[in-house]
N, C-alpha and C. Protein backbone atom coordinates (compact mmCIF):
# COMPACT_ATOMS: atom_id res chain seq x y z
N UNK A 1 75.92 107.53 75.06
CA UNK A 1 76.69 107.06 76.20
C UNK A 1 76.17 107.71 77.46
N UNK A 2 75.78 106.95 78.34
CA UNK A 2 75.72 107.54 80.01
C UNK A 2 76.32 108.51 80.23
N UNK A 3 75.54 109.00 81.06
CA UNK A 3 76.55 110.82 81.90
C UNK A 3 77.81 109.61 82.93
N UNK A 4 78.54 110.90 83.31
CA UNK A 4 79.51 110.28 84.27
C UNK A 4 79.08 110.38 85.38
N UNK A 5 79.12 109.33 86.12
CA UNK A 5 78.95 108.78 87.57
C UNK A 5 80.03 108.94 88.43
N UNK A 6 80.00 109.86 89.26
CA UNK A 6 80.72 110.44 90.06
C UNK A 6 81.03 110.22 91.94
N UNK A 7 81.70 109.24 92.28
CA UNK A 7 81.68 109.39 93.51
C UNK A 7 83.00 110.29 94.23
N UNK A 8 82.61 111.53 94.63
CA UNK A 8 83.85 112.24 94.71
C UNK A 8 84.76 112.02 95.97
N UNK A 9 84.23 111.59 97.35
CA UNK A 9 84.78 111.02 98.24
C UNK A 9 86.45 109.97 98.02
N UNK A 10 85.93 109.00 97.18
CA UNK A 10 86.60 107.89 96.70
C UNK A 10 87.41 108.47 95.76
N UNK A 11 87.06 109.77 94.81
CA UNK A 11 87.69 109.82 93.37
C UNK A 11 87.80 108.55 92.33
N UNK A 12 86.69 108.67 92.30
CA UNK A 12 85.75 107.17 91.75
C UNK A 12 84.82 107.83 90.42
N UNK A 13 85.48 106.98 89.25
CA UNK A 13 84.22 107.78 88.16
C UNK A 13 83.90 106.28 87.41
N UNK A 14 82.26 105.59 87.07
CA UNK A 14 82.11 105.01 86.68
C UNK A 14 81.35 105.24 85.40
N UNK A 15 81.87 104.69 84.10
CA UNK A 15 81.22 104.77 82.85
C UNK A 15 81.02 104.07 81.88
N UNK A 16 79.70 103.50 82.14
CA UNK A 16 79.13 102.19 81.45
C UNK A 16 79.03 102.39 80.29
N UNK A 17 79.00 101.98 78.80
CA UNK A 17 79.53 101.63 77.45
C UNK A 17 78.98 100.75 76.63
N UNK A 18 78.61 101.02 75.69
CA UNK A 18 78.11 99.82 74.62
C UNK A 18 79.42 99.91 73.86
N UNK A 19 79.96 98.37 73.57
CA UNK A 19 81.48 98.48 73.21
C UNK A 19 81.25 98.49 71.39
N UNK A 20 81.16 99.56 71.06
CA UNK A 20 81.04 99.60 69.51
C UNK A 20 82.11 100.90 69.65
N UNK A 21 82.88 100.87 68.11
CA UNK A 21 83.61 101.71 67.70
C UNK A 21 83.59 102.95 67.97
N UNK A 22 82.99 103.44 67.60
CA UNK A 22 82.33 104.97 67.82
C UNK A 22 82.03 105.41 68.93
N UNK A 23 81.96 104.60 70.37
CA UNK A 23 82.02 104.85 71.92
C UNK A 23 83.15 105.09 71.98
N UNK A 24 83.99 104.34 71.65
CA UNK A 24 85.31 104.16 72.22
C UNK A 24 86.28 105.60 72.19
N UNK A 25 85.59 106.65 71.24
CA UNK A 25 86.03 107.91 71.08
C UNK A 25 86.06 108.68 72.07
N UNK A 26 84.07 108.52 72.67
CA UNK A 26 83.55 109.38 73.43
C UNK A 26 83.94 108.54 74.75
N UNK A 27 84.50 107.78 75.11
CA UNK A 27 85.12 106.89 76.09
C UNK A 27 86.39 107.48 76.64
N UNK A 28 87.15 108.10 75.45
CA UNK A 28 88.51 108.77 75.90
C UNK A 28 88.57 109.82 76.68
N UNK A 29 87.32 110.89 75.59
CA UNK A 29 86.71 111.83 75.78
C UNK A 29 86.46 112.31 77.19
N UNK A 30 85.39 111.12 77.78
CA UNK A 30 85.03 111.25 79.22
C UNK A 30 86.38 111.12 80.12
N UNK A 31 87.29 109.96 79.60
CA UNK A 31 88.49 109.83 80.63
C UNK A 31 89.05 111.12 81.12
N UNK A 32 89.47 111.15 79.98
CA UNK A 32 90.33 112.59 79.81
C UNK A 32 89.29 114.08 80.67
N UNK A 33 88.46 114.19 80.42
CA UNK A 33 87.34 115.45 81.00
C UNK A 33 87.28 114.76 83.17
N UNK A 34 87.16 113.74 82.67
CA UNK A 34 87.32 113.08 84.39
C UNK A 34 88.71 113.76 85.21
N UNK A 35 89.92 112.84 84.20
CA UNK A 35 91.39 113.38 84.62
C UNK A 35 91.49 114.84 85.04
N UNK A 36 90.66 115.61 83.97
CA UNK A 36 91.04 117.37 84.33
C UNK A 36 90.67 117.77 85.75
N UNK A 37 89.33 117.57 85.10
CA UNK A 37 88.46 117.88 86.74
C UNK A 37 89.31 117.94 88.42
N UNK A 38 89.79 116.14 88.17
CA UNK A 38 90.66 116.08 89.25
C UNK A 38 91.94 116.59 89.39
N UNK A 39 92.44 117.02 88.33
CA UNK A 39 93.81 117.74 88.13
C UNK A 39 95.64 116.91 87.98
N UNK A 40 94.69 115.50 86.90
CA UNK A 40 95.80 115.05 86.85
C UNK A 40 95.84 114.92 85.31
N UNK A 41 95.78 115.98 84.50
CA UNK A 41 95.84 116.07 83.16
C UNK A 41 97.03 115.33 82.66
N UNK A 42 98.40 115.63 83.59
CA UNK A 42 98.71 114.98 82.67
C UNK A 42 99.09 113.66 82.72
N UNK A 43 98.30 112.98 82.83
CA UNK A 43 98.10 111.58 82.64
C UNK A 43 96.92 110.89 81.48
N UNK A 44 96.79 112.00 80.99
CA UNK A 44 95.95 111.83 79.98
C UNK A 44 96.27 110.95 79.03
N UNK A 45 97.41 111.63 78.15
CA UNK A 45 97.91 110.70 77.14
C UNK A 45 97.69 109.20 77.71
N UNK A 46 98.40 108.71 78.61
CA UNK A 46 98.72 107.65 78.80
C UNK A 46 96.89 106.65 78.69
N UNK A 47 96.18 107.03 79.95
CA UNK A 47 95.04 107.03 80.07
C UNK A 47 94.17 106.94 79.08
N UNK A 48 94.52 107.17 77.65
CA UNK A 48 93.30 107.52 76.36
C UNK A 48 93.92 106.30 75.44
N UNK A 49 95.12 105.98 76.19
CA UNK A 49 96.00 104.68 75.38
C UNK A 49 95.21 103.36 75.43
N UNK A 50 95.43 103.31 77.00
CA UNK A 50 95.05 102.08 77.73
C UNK A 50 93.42 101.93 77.79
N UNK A 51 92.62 103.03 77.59
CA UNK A 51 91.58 102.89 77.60
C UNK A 51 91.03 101.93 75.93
N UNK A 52 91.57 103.26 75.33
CA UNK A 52 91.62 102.46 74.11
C UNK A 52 91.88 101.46 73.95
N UNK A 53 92.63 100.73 74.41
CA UNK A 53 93.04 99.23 74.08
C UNK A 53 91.97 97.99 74.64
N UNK A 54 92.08 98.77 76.06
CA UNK A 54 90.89 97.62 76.82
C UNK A 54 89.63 97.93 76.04
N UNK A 55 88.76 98.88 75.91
CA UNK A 55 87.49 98.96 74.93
C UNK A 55 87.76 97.77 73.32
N UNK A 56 89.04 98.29 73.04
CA UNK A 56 88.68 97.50 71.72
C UNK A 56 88.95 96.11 71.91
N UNK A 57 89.55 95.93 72.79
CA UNK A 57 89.75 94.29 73.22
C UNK A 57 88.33 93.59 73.55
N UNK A 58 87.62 94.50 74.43
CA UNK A 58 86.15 94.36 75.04
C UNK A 58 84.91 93.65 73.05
N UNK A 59 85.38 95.11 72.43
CA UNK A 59 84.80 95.34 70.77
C UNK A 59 85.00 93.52 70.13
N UNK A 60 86.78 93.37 70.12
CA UNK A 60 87.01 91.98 69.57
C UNK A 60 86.52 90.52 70.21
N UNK A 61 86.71 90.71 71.27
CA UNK A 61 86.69 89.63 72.00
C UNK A 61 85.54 88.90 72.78
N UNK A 62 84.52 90.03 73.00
CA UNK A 62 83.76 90.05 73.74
C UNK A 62 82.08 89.93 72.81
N UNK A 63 82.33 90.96 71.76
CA UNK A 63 81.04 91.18 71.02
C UNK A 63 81.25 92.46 70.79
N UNK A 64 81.00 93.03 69.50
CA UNK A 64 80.60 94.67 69.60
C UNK A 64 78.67 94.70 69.83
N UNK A 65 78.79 95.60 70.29
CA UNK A 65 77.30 95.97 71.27
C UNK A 65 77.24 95.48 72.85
N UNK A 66 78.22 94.71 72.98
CA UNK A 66 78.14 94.42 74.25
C UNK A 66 78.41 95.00 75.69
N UNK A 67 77.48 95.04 76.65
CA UNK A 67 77.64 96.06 77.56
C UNK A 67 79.10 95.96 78.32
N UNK A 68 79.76 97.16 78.62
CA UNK A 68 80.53 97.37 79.66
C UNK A 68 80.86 98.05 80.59
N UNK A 69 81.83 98.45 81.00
CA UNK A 69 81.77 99.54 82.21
C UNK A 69 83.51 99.80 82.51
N UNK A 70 83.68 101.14 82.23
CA UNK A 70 84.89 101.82 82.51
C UNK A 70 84.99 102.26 83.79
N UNK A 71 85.82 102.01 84.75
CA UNK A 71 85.87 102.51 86.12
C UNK A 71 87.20 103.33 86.23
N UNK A 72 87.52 104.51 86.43
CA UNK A 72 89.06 105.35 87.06
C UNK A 72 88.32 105.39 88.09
N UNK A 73 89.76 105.24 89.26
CA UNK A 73 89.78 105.66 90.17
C UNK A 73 91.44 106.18 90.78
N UNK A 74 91.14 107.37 91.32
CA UNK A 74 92.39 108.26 91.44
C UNK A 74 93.03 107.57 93.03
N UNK A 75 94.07 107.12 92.86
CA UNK A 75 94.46 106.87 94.44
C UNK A 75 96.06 107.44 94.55
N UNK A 76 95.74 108.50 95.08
CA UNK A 76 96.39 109.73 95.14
C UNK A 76 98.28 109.86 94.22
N UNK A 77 99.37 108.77 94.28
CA UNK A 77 100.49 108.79 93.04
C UNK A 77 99.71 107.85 91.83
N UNK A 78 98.62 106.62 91.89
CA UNK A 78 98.16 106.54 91.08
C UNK A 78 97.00 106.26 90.56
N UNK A 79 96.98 106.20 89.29
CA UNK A 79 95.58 106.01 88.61
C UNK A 79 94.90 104.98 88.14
N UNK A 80 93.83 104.26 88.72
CA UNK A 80 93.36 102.85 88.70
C UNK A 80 92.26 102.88 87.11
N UNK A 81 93.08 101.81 86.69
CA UNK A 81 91.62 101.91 85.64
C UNK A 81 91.31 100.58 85.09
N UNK A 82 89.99 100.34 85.44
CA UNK A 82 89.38 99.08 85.32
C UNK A 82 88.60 99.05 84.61
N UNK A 83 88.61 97.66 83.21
CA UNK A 83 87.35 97.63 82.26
C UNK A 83 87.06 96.45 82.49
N UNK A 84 85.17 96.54 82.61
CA UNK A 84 84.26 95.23 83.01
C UNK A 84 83.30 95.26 82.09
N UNK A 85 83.54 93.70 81.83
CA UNK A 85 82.47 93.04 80.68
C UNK A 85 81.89 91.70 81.12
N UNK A 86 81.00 91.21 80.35
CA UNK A 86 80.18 90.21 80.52
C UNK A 86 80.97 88.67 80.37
N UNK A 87 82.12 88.86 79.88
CA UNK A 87 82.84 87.83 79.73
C UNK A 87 84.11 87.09 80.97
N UNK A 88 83.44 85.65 80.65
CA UNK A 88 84.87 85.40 81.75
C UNK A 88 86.08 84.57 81.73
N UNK A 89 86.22 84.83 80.25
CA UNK A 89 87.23 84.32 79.71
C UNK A 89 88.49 85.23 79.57
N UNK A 90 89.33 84.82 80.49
CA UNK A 90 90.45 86.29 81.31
C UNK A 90 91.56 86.17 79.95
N UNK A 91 91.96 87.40 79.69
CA UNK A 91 93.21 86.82 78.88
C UNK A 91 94.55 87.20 79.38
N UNK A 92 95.33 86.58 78.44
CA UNK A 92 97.29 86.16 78.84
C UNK A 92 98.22 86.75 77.63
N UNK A 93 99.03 86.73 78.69
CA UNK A 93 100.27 87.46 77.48
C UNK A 93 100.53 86.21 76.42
N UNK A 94 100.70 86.64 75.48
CA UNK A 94 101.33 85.69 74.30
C UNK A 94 102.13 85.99 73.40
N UNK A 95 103.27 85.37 73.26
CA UNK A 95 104.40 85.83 72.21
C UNK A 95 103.83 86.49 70.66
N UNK A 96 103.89 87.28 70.38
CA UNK A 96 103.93 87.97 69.45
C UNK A 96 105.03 88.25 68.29
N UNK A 97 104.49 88.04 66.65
CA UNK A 97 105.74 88.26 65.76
C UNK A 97 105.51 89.78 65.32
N UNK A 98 106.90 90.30 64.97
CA UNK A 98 106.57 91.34 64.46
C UNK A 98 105.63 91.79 63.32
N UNK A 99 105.17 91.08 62.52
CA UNK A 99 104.22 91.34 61.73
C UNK A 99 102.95 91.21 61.84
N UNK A 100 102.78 90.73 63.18
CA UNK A 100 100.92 90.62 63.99
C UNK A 100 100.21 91.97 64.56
N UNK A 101 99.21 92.13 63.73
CA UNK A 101 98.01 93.25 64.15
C UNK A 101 97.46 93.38 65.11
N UNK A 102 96.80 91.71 66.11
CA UNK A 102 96.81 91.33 67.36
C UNK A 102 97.27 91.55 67.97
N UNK A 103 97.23 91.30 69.50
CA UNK A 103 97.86 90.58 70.33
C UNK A 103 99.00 91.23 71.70
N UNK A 104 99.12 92.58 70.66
CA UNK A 104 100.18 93.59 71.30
C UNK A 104 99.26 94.43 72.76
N UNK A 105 97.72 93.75 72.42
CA UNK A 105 97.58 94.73 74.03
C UNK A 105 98.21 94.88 75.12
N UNK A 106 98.35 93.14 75.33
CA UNK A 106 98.50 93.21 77.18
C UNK A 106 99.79 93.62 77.18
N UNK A 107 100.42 93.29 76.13
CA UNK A 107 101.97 94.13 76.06
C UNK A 107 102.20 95.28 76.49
N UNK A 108 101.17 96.07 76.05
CA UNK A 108 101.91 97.72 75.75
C UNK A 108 101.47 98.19 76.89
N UNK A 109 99.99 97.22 77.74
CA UNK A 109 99.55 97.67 78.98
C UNK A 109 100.73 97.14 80.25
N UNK A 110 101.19 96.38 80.14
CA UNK A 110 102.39 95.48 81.39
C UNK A 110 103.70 97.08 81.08
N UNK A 111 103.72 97.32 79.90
CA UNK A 111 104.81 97.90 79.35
C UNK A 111 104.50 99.39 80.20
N UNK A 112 103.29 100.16 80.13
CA UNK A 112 103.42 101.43 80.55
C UNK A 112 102.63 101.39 81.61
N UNK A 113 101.88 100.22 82.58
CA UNK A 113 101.06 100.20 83.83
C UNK A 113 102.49 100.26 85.17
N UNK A 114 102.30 100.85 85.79
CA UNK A 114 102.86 99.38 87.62
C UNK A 114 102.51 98.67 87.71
N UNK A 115 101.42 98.19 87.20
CA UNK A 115 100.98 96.63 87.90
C UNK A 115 100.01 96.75 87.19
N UNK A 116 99.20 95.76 87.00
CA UNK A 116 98.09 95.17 86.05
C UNK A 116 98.32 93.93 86.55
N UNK A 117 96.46 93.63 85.89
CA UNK A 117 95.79 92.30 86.09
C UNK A 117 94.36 91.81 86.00
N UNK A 118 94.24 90.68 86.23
CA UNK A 118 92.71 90.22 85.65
C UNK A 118 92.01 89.62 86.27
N UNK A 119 90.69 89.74 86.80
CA UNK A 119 89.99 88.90 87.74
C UNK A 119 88.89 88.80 87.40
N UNK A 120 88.36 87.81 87.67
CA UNK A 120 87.13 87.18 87.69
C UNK A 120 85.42 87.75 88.44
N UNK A 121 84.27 88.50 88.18
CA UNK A 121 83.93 88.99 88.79
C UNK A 121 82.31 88.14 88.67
N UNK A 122 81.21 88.81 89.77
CA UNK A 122 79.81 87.79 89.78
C UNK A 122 79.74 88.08 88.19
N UNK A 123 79.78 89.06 87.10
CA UNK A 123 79.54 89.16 86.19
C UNK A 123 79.94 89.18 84.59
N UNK A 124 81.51 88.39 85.10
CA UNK A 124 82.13 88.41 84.14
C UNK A 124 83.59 88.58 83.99
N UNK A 125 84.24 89.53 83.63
CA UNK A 125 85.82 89.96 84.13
C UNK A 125 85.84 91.10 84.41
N UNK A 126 87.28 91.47 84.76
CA UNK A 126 87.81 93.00 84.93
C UNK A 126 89.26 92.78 84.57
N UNK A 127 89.54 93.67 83.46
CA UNK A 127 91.32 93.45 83.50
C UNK A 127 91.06 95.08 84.30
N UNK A 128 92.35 95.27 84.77
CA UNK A 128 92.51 96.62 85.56
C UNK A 128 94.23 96.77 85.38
N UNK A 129 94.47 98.25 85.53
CA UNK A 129 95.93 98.66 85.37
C UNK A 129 96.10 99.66 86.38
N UNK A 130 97.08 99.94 87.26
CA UNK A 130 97.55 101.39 87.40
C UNK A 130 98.56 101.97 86.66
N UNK A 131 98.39 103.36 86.47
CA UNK A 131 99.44 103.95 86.10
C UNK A 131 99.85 104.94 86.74
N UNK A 132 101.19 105.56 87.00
CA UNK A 132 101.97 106.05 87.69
C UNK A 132 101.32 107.68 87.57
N UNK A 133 101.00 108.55 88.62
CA UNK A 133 100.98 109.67 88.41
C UNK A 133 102.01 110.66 88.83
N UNK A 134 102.75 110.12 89.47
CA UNK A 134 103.81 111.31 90.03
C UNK A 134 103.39 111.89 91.31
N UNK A 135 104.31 112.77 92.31
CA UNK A 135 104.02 113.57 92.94
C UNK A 135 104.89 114.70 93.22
N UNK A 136 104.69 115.01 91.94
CA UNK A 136 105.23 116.63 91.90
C UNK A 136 104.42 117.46 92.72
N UNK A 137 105.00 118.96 92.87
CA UNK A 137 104.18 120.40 93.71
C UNK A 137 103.06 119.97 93.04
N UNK A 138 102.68 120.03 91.39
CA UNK A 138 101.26 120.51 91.31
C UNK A 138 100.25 119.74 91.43
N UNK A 139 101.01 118.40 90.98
CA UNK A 139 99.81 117.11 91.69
C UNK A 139 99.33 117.49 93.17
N UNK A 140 100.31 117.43 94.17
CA UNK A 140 100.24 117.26 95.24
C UNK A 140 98.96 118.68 95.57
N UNK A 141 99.20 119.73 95.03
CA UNK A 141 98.43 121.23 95.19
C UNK A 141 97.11 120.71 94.67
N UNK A 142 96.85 120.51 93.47
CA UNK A 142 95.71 119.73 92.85
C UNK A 142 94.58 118.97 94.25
N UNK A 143 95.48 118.01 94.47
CA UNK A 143 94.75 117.07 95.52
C UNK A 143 94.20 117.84 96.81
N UNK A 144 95.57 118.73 96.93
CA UNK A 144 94.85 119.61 98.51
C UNK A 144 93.20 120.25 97.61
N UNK A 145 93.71 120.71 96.87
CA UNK A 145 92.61 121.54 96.62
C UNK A 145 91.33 120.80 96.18
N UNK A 146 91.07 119.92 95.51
CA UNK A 146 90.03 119.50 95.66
C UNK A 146 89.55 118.52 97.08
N UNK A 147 90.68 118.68 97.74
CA UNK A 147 90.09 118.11 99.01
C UNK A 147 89.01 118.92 100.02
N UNK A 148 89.74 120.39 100.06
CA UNK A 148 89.40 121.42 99.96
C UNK A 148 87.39 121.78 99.67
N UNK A 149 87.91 122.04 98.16
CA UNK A 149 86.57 122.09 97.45
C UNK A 149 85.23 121.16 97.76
N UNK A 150 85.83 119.81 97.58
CA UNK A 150 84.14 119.13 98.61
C UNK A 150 83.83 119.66 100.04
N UNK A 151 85.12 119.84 101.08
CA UNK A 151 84.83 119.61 101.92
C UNK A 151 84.18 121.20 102.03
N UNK A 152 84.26 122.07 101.65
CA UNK A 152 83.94 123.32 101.38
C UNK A 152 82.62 123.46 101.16
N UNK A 153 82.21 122.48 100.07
CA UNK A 153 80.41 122.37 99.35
C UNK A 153 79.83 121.49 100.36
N UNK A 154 80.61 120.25 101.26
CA UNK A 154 79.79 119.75 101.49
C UNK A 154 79.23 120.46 102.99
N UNK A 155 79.87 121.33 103.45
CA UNK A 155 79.72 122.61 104.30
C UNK A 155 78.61 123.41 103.67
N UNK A 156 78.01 123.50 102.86
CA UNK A 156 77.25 124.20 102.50
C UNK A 156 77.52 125.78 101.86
N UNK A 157 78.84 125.64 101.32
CA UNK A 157 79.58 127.29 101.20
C UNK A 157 78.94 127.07 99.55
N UNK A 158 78.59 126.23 98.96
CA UNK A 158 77.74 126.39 97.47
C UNK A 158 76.95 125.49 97.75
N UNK A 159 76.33 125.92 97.41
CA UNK A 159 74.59 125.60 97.45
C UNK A 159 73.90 124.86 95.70
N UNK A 160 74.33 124.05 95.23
CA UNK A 160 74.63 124.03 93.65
C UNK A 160 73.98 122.66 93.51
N UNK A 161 73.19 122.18 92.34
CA UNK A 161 73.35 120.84 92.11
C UNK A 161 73.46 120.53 90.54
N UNK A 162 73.37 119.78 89.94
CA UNK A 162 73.94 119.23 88.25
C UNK A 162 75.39 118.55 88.35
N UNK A 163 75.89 118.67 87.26
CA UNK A 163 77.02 118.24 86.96
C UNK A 163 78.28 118.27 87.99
N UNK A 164 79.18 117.62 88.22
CA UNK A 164 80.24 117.86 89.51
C UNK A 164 81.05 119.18 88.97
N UNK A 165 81.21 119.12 87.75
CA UNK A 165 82.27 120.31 87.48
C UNK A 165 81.67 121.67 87.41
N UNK A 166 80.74 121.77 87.22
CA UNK A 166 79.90 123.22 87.16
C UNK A 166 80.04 123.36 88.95
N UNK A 167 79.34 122.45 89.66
CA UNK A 167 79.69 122.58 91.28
C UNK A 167 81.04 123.20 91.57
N UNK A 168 82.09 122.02 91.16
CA UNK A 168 83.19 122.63 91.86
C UNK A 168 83.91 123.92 91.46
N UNK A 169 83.71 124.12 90.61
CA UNK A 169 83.96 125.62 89.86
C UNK A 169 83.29 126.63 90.43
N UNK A 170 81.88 126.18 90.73
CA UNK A 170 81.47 127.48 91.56
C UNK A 170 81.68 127.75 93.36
N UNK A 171 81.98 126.01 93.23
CA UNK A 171 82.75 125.95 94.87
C UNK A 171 83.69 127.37 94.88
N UNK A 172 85.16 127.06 93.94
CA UNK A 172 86.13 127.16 93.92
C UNK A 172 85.97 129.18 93.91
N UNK A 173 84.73 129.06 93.31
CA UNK A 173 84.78 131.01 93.04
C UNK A 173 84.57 131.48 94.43
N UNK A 174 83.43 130.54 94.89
CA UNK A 174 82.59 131.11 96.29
C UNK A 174 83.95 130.69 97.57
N UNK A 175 85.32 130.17 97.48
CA UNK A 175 86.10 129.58 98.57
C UNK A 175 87.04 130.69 98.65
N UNK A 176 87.72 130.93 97.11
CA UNK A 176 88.39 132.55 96.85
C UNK A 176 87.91 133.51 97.32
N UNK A 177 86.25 133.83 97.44
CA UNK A 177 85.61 134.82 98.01
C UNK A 177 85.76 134.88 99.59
N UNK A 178 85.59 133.68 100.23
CA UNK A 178 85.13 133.67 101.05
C UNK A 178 87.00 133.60 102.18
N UNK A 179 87.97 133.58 101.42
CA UNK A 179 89.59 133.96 101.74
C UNK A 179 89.33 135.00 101.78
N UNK A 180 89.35 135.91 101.08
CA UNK A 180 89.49 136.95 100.55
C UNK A 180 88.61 138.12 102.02
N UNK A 181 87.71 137.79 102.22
CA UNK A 181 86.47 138.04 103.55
C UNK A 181 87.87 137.82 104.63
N UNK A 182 88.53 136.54 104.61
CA UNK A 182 88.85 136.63 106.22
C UNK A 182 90.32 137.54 106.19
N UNK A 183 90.81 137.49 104.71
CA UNK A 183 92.25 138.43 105.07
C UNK A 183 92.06 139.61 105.20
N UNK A 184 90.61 139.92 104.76
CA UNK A 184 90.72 141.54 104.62
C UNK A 184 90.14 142.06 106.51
N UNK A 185 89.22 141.04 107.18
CA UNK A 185 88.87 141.27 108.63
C UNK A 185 89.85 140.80 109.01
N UNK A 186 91.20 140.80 108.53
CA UNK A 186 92.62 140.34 109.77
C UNK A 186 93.58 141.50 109.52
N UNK A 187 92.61 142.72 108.51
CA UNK A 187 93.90 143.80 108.10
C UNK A 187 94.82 143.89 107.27
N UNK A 188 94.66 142.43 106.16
CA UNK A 188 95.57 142.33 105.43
C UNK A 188 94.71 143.02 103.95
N UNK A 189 95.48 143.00 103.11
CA UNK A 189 94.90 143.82 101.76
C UNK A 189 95.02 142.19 100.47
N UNK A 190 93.15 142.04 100.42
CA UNK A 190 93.53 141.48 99.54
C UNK A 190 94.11 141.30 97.94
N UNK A 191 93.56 142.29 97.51
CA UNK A 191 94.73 142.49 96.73
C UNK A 191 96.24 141.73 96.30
N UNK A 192 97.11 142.53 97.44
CA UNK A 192 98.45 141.91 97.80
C UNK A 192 98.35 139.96 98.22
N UNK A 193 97.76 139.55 98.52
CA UNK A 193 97.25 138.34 98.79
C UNK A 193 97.28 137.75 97.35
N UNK A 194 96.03 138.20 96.41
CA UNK A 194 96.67 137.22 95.33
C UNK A 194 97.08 137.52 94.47
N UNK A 195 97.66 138.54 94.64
CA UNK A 195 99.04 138.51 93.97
C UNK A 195 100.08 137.86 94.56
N UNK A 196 100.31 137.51 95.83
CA UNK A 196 101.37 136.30 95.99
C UNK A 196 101.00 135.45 95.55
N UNK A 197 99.86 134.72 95.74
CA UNK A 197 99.36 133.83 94.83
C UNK A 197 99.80 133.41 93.77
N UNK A 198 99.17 134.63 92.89
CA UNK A 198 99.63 134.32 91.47
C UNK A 198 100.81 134.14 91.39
N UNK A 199 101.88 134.80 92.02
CA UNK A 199 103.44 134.66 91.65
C UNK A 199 103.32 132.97 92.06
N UNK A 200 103.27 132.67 93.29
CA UNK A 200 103.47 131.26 93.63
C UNK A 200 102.80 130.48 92.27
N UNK A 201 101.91 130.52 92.19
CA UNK A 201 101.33 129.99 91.16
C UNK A 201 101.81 129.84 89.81
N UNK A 202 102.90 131.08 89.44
CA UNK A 202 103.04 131.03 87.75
C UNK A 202 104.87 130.60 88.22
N UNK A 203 105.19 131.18 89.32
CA UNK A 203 106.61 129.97 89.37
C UNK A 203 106.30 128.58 89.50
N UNK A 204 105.94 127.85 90.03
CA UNK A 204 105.42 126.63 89.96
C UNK A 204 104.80 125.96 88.34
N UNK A 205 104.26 126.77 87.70
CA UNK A 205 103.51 126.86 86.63
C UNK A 205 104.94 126.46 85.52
N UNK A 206 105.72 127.50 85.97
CA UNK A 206 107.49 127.56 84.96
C UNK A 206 107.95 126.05 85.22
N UNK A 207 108.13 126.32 86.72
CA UNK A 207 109.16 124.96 86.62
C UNK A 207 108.45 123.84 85.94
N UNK A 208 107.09 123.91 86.27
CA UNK A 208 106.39 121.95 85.75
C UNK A 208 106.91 121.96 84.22
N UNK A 209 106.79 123.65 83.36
CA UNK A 209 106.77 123.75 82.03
C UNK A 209 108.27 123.16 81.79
């Protein structure tokens, strides 16, 4: 499977797919490692659902081996996630009996999305869903902070290239450092600094628990 394609501006991750069984694992895999990064873990579960469903729909319907392309994109309470295939034959809800193996996708996606839907593209389709992320303290902290963190690297305060998460991690060491520099030339003790921190941090930490 492709590395992940990262546009961090947008909070845009694109990940193209050969729709056979055994992707569909390492498909979650990536979702979920995407979700962290940005700091909306927990939307995971939900996210490894719906992914799953659209891939294997892609597997049945479409062809297994056939190319596709997983798109999240984070738009800030929610989470966009779009699967594109070569096909442009859109599908519809349809009554379902309780004893059918079928059919229950678009269900369970209408059931746990805001909104969903299906369009027609130069290359085929896209069904797409959002799902709800919330905006609790730590979402909302999450977002500052990686807003933060690019705008930090793209300042040149890390100097780094490879993978986005090895970057922002070393953003994130070199941004602490570089706090830490201005409280202590304002007289303050850093030290005492994060340790408020941390307190803020592990009350916040309680209540989400």
């Amino acid at each position: 499977m492709p590395g992940i394609d990262i546009k961090d501006r947008q909070r845009r991750c694109v990940l193209p797919f050969e729709a056979l069984p055994a992707e569909v694992r390492l498909l979650r895999r990536a979702a979920a490692t995407q979700l962290g990064q940005w700091g909306v873990a927990t939307a995971g579960d939900a996210t490894k659902l719906v992914v799953t469903e659209l891939a294997t729909n892609v597997i049945r319907h479409v062809g297994e081996g056939s190319p596709a392309t997983l798109i999240l994109e984070w738009k800030r309470e929610r989470l966009r996630v779009e699967m594109h295939d070569k096909s442009s034959s859109l599908p519809a809800l349809r009554t379902v009996g309780c004893e059918a193996e079928c059919g229950r996708g678009l269900h369970m996606l209408a059931a746990m999305a805001v909104d969903w839907g299906t369009v027609v593209t130069a290359l085929g389709k896209a069904v797409w869903c959002e799902i709800e992320l919330g905006s609790d303290a730590a979402c909302l902290r999450m977002e500052r902070a990686v807003d933060a963190l690019e705008n930090y690297r793209e300042r040149g305060g890390a100097v780094l290239h490879g993978r986005c998460e090895a970057v922002l991690e070393e953003s994130a060491v070199e941004l602490i450092a570089d706090l830490l520099h201005w409280t202590s030339a304002r007289g303050l003790d850093p030290d005492d600094v994060l340790d408020r921190a941390q307190m803020h941090y592990e009350a916040e930490a309680d209540i989400a628990a």
